[in-house]
Each structure stands twice: as C-alpha cells, then as structure tokens.
N, C-alpha and C. Protein backbone atom coordinates (compact mmCIF):
# COMPACT_ATOMS: atom_id res chain seq x y z
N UNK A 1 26.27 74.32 60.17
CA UNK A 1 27.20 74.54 59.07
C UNK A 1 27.28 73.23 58.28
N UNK A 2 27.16 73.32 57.21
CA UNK A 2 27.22 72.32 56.16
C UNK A 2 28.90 71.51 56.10
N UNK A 3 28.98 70.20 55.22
CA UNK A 3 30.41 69.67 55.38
C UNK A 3 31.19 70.53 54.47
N UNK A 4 31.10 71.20 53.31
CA UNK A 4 31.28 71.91 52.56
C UNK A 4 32.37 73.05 53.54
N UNK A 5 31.39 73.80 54.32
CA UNK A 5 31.91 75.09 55.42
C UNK A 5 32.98 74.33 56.36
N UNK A 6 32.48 73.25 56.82
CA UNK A 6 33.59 72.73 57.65
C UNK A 6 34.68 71.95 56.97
N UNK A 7 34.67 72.14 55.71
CA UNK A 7 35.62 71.66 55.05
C UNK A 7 36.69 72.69 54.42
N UNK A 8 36.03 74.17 54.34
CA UNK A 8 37.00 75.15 54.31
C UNK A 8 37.35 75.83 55.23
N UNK A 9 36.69 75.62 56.37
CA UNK A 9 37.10 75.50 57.84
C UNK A 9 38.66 75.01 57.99
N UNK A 10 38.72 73.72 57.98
CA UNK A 10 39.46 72.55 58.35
C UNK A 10 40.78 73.41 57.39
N UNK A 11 40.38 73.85 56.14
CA UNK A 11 41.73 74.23 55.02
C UNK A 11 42.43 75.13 55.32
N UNK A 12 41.33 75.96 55.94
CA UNK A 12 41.81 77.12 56.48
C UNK A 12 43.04 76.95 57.57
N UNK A 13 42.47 76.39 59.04
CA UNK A 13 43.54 76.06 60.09
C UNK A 13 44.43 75.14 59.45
N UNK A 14 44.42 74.43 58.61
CA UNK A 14 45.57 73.89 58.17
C UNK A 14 46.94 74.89 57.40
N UNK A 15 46.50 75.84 56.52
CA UNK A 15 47.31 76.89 56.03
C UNK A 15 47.91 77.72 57.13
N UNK A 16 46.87 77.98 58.40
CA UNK A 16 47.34 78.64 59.11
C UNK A 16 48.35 77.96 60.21
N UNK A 17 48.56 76.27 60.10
CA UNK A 17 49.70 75.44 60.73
C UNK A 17 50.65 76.08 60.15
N UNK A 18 51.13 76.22 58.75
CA UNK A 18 51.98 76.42 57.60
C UNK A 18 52.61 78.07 57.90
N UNK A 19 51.99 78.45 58.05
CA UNK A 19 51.79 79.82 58.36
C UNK A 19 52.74 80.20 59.69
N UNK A 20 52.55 79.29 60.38
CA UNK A 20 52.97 79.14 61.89
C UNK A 20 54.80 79.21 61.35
N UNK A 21 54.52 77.89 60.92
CA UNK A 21 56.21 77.61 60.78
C UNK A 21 57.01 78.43 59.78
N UNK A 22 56.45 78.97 58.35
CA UNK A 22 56.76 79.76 57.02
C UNK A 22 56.21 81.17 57.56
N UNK A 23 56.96 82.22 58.01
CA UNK A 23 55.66 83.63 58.54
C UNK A 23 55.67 84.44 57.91
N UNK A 24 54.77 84.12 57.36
CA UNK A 24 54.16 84.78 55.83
C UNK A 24 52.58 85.32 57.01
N UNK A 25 52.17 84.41 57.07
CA UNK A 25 50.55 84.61 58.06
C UNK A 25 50.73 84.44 59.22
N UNK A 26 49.55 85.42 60.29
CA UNK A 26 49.84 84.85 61.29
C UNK A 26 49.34 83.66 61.72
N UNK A 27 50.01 82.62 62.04
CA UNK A 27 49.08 81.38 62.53
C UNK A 27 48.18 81.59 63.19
N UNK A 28 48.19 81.37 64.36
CA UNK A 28 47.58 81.31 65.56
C UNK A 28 46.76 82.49 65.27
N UNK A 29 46.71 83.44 64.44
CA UNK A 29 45.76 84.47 65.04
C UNK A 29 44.60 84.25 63.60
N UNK A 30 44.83 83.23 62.53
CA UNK A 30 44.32 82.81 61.55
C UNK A 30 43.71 81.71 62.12
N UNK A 31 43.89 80.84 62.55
CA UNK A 31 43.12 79.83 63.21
C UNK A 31 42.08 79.98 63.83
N UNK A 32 42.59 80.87 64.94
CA UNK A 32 41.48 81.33 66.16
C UNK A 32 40.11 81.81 65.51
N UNK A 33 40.51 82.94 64.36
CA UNK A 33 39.53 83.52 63.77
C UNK A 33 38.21 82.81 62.95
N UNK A 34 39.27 81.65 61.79
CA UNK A 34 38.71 80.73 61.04
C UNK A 34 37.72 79.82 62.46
N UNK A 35 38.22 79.64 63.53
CA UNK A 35 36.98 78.91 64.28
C UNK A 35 36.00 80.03 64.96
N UNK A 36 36.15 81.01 65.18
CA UNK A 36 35.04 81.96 65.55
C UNK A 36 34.06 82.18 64.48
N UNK A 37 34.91 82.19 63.34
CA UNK A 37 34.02 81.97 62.32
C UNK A 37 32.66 80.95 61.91
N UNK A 38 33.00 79.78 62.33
CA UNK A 38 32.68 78.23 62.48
C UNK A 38 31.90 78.74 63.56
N UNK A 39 31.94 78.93 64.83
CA UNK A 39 31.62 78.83 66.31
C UNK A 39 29.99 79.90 65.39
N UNK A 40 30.12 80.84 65.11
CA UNK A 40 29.29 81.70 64.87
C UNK A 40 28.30 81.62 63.56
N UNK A 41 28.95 80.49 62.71
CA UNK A 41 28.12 80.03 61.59
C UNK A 41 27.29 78.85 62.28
N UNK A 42 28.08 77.78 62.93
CA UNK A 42 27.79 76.80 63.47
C UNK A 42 26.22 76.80 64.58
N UNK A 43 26.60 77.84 65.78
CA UNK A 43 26.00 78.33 66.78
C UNK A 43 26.14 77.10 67.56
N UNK A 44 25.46 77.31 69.11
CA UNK A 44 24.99 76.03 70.19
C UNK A 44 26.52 76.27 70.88
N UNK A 45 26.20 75.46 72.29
CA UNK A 45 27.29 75.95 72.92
C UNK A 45 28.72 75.33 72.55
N UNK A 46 28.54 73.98 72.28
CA UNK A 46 29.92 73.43 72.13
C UNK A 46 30.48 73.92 70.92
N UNK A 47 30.21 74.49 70.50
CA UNK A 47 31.04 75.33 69.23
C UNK A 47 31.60 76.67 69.71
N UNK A 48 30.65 77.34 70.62
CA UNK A 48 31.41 78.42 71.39
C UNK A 48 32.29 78.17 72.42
N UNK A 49 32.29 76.73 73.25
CA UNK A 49 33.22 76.33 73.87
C UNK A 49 34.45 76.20 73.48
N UNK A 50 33.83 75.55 72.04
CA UNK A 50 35.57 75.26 71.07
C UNK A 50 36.51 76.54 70.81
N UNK A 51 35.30 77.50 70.65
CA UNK A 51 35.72 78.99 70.16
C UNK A 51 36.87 79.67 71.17
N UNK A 52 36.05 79.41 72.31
CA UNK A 52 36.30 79.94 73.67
C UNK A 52 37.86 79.49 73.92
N UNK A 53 37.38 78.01 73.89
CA UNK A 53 38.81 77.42 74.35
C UNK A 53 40.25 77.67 73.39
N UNK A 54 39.69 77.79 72.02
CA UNK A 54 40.94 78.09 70.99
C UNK A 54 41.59 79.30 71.31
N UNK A 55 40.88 80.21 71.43
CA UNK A 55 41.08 81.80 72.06
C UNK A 55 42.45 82.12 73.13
N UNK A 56 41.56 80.99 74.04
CA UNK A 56 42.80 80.77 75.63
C UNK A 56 43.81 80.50 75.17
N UNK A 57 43.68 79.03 74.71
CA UNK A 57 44.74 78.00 74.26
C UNK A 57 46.17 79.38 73.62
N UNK A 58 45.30 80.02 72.60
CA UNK A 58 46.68 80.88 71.77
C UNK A 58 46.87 82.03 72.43
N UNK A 59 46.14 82.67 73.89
CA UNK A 59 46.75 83.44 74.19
C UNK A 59 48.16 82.44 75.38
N UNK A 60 47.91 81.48 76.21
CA UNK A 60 48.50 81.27 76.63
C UNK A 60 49.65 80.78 75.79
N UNK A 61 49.63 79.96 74.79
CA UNK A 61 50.95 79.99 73.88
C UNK A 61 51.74 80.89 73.29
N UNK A 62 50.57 81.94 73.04
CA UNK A 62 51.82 83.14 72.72
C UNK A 62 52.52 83.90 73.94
N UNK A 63 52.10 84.01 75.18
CA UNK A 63 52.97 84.62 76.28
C UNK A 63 53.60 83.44 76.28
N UNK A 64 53.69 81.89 76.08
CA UNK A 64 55.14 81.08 76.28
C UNK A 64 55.72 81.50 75.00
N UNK A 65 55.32 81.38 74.13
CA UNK A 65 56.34 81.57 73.35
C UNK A 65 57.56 82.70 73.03
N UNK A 66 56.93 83.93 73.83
CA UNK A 66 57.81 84.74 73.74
C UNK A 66 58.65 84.77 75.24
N UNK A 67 57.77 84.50 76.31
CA UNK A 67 58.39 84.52 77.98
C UNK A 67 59.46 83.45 77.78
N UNK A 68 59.78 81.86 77.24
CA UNK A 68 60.61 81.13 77.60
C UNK A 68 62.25 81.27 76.57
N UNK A 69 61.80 81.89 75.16
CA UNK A 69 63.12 82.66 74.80
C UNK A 69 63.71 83.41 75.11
N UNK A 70 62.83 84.51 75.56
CA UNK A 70 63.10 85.88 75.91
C UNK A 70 64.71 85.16 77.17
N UNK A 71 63.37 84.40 78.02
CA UNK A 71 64.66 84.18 79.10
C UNK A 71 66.14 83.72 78.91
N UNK A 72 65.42 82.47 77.75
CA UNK A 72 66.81 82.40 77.25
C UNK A 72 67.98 83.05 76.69
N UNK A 73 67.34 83.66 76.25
CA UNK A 73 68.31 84.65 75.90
C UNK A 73 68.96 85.88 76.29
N UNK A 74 68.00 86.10 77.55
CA UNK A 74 68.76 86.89 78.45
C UNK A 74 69.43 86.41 79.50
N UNK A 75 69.44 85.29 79.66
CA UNK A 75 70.43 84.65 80.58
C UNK A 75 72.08 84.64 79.82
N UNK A 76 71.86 84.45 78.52
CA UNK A 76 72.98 84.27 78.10
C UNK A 76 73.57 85.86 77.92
N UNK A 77 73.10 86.94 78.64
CA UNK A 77 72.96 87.94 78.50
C UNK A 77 73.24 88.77 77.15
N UNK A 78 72.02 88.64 76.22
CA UNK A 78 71.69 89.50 75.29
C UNK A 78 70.97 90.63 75.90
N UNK A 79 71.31 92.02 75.26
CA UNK A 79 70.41 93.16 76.17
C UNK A 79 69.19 93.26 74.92
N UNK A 80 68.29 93.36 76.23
CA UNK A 80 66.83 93.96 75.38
C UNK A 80 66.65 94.61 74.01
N UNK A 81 67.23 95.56 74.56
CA UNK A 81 67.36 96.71 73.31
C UNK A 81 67.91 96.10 71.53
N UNK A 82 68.76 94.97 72.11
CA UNK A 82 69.71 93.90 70.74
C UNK A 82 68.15 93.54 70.31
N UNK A 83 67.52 92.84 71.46
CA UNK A 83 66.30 92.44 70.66
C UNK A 83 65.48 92.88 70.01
N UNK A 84 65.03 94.27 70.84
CA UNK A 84 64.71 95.10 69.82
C UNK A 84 64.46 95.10 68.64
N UNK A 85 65.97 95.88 68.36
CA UNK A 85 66.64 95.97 67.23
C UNK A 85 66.31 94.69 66.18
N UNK A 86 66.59 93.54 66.42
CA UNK A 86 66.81 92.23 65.84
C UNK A 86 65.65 91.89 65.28
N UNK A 87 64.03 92.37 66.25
CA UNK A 87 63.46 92.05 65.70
C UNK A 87 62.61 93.40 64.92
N UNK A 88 62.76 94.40 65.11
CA UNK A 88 62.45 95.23 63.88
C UNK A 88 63.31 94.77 62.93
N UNK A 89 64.70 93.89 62.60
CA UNK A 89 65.30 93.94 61.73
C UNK A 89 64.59 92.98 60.79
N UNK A 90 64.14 91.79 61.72
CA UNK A 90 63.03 90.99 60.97
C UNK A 90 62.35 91.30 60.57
N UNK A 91 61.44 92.02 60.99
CA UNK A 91 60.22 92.66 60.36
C UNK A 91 60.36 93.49 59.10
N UNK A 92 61.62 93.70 59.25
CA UNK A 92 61.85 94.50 57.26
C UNK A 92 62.13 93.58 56.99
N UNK A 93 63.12 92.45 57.26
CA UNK A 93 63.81 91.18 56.58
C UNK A 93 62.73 90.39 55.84
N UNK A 94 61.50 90.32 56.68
CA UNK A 94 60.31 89.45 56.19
C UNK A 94 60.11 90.36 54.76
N UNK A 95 59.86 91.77 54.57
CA UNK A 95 59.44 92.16 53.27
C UNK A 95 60.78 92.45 52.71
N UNK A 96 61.73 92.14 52.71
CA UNK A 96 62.61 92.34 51.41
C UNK A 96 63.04 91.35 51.10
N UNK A 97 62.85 89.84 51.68
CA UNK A 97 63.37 88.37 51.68
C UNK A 97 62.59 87.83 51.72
N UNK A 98 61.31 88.05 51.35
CA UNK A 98 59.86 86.69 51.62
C UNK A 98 59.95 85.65 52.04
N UNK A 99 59.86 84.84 53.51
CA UNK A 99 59.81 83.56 53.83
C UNK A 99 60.71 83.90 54.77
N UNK A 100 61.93 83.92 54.36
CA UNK A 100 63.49 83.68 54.96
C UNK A 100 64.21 84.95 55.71
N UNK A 101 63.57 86.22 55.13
CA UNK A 101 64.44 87.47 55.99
C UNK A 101 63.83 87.63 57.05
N UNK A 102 62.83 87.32 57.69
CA UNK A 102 62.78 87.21 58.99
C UNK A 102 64.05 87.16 59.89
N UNK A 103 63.71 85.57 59.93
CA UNK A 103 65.00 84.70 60.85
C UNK A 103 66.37 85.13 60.40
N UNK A 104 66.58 85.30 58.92
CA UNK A 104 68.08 85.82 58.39
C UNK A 104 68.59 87.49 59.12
N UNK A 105 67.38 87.96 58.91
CA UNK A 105 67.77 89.39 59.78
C UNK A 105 67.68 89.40 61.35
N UNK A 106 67.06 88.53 62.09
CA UNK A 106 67.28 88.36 63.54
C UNK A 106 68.47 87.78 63.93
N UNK A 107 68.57 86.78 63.35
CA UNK A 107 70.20 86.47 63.77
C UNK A 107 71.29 86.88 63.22
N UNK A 108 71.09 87.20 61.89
CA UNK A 108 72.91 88.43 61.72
C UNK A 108 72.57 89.83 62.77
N UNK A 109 71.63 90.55 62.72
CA UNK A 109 71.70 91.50 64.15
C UNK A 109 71.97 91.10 65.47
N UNK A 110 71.63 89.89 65.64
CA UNK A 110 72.17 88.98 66.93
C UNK A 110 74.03 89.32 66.64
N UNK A 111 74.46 89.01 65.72
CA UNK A 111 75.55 88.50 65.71
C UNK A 111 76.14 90.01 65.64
N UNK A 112 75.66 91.10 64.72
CA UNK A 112 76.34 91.66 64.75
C UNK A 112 76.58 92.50 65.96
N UNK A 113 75.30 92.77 66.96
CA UNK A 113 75.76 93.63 68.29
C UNK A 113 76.19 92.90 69.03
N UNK A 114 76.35 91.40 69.10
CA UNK A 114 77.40 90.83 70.08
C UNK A 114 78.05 91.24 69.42
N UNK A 115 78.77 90.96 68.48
CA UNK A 115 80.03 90.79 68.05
C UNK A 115 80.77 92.17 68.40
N UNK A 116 79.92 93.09 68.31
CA UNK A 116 80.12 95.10 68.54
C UNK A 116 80.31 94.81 70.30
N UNK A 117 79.78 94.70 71.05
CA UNK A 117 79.49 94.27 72.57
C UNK A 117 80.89 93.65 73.18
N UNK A 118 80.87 92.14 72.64
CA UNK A 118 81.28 91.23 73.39
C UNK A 118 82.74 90.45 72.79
N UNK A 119 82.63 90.68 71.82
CA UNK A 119 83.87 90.30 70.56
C UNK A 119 83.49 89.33 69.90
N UNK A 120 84.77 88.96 68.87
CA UNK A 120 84.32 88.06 67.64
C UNK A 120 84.33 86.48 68.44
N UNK A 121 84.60 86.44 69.51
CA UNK A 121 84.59 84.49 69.83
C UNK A 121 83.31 84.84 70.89
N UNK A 122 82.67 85.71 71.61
CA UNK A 122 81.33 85.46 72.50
C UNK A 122 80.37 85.69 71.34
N UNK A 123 80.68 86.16 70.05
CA UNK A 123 79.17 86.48 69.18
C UNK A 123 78.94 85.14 68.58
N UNK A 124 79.61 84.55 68.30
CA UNK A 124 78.67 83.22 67.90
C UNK A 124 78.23 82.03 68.72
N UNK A 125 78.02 81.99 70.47
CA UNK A 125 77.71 81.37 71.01
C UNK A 125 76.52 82.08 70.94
N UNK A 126 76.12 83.58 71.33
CA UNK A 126 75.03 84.32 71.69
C UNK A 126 74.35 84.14 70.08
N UNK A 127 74.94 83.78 69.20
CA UNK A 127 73.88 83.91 68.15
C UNK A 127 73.50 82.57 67.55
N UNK A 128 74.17 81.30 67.94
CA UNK A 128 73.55 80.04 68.11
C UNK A 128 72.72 80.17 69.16
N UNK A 129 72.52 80.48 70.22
CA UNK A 129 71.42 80.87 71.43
C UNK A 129 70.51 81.30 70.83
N UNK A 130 70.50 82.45 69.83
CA UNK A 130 69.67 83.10 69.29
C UNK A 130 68.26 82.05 67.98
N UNK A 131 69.60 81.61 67.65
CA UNK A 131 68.47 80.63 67.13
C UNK A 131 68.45 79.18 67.41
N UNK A 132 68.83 78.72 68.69
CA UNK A 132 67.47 78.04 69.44
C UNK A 132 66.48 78.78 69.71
N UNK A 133 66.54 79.71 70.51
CA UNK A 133 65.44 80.63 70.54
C UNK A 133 63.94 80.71 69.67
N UNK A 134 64.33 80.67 68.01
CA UNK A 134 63.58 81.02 67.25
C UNK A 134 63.17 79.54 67.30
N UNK A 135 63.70 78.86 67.28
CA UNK A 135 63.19 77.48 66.78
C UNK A 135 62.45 76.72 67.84
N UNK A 136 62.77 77.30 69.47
CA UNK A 136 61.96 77.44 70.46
C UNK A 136 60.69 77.86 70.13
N UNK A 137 60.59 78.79 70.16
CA UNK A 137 59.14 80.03 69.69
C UNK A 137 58.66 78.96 68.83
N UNK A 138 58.88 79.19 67.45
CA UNK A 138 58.49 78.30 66.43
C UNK A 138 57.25 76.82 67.05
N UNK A 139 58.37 75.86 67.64
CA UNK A 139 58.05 74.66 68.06
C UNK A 139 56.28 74.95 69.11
N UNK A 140 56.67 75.98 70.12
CA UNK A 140 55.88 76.53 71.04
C UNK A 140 54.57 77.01 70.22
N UNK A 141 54.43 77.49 69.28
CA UNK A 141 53.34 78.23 68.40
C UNK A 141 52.59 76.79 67.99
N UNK A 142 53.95 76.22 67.48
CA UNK A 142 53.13 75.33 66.16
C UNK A 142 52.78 74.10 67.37
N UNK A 143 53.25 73.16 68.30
CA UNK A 143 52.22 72.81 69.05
C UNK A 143 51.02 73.42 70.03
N UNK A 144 51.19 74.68 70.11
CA UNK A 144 49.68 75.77 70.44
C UNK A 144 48.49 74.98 69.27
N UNK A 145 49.58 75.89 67.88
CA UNK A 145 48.39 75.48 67.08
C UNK A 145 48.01 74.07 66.39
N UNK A 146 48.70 73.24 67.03
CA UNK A 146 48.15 71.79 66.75
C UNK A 146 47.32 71.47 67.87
N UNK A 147 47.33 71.70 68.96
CA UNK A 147 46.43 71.25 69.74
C UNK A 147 45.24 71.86 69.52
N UNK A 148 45.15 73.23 69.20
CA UNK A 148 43.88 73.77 68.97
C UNK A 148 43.35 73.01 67.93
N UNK A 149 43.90 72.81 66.81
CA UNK A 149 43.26 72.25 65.91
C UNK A 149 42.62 70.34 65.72
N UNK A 150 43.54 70.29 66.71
CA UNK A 150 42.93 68.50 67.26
C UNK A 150 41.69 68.55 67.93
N UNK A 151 41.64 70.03 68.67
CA UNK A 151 40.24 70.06 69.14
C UNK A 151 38.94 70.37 68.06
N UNK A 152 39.66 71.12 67.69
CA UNK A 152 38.08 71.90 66.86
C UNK A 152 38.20 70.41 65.60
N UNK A 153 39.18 70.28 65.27
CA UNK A 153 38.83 68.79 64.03
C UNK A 153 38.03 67.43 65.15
N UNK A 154 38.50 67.22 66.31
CA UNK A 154 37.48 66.48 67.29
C UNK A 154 35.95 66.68 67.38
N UNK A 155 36.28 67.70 67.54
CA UNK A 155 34.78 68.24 67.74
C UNK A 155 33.72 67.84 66.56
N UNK A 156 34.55 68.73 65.44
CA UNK A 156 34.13 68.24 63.95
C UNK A 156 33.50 66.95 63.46
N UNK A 157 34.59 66.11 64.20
CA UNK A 157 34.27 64.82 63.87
C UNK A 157 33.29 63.67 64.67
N UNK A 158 33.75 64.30 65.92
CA UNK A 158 32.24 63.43 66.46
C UNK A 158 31.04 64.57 66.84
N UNK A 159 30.88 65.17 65.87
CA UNK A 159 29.72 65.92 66.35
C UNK A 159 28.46 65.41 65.27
C-alpha cells in the first residue's frame, strides 16, 4: 500500500477515535474495518497480525465496556428492564438530538423510573451513577480504540 492509502488509513481511525467519544459512528467497529482494509490491501503477515490483533483488542473492549457499567449500575440497584428502556430511549434520542440525545435520553429515563420506583431523593443518586456509567463505557472504548490505533500507526511507522 502506497503512503497516500496509509495516509487515508491513518484519517480514517482517527475520525473513528471522534466517533468513539461524539456517537454519531461506530468507533471501534470503523477502525477495525479501516485496518482490515489496510491488512488486505497491504497483504504479508504482519499486517494480518495487526488485523487480527485489532479485531480481539475491540472485541474484548466492548464486553468491558458494557460488563463493568452494567455492574455498576446494578449494584446500585437499577433493574435491567430501566436499562432497557434507557437505552432504546437513546437510540431515538441519538436521531432526534444529533450528538447529544443519546446520553440526554439515557439519563432522564434513568431518572425518570427511579424517580417512579424509588422516589424523588434515591433518583438522583441512581442517575449520577448512571452517568458515571456512560462516561465509564466512553473512557473504556476510547482507550480500546487508542491502543489499537498505536498499534497499527506502529506498525505503519516502522515498517
């Protein structure tokens, strides 16, 4: 692959850092791709190693990222089902709020079935919980996808 390719390579996993933290795109699943891409333009093994290893790297970050909130937040006992809810609420929030209704619709549904649940003074501990949580996840993704990308830009660079 020419510097050109590995230079819209490189632009690519960088948008898809951005992506990580703003979820508009999926990061991690934009990255991975943009280097299979590379791995398969590129060819030879250490490019499929890189491939290989980026692959792992974001599946194991995405089961932390969702296994170490989840807990958290069920310790503080939020029920499943709130989550659910909270996060289909995101998932419309993202298209009627671009950028911001995500997170804006996960945590007012946080707040509002505690608040339905548990009353008006336990719903805003459970919905500050709620977003550490997100900002947990968040942090968890976006160093996934920085390490992947220290590799494959390593690679890049002393190859």
């Amino acid at each position: 692959m020419d510097e050109l390719g590995e230079l819209a390579i490189g632009l690519i996993i960088v948008v898809s850092l951005f992506g990580i933290v703003i979820p508009i795109i999926p990061g991690l699943v934009m990255e991975v791709i943009a280097i299979f891409l590379w791995a398969f333009v590129k060819g030879g093994a250490g490019a499929w190693a890189v491939a290989i290893a980026a692959l792992l790297l974001a599946g194991v970050g995405t089961f932390i990222k969702y296994s170490i909130p989840k807990r958290r937040l069920n310790e503080v006992g939020i029920p499943n089902r709130t989550l659910l809810i909270a996060t289909a609420v995101a998932i419309v929030g993202l298209f009627v709020i671009p950028v911001v209704g995500a997170p804006i619709g996960f945590v007012l549904t946080i707040y509002v079935f505690e608040r339905i649940r548990v009353g008006a003074e336990q719903a805003w501990p459970a919905t500050k919980t709620s977003l550490g949580a997100i900002a947990t996840s968040i942090g968890i993704e976006l160093a996934t996808g920085l390490i992947i990308a220290a590799i494959w830009f390593g690679t890049v660079l002393l190859a």
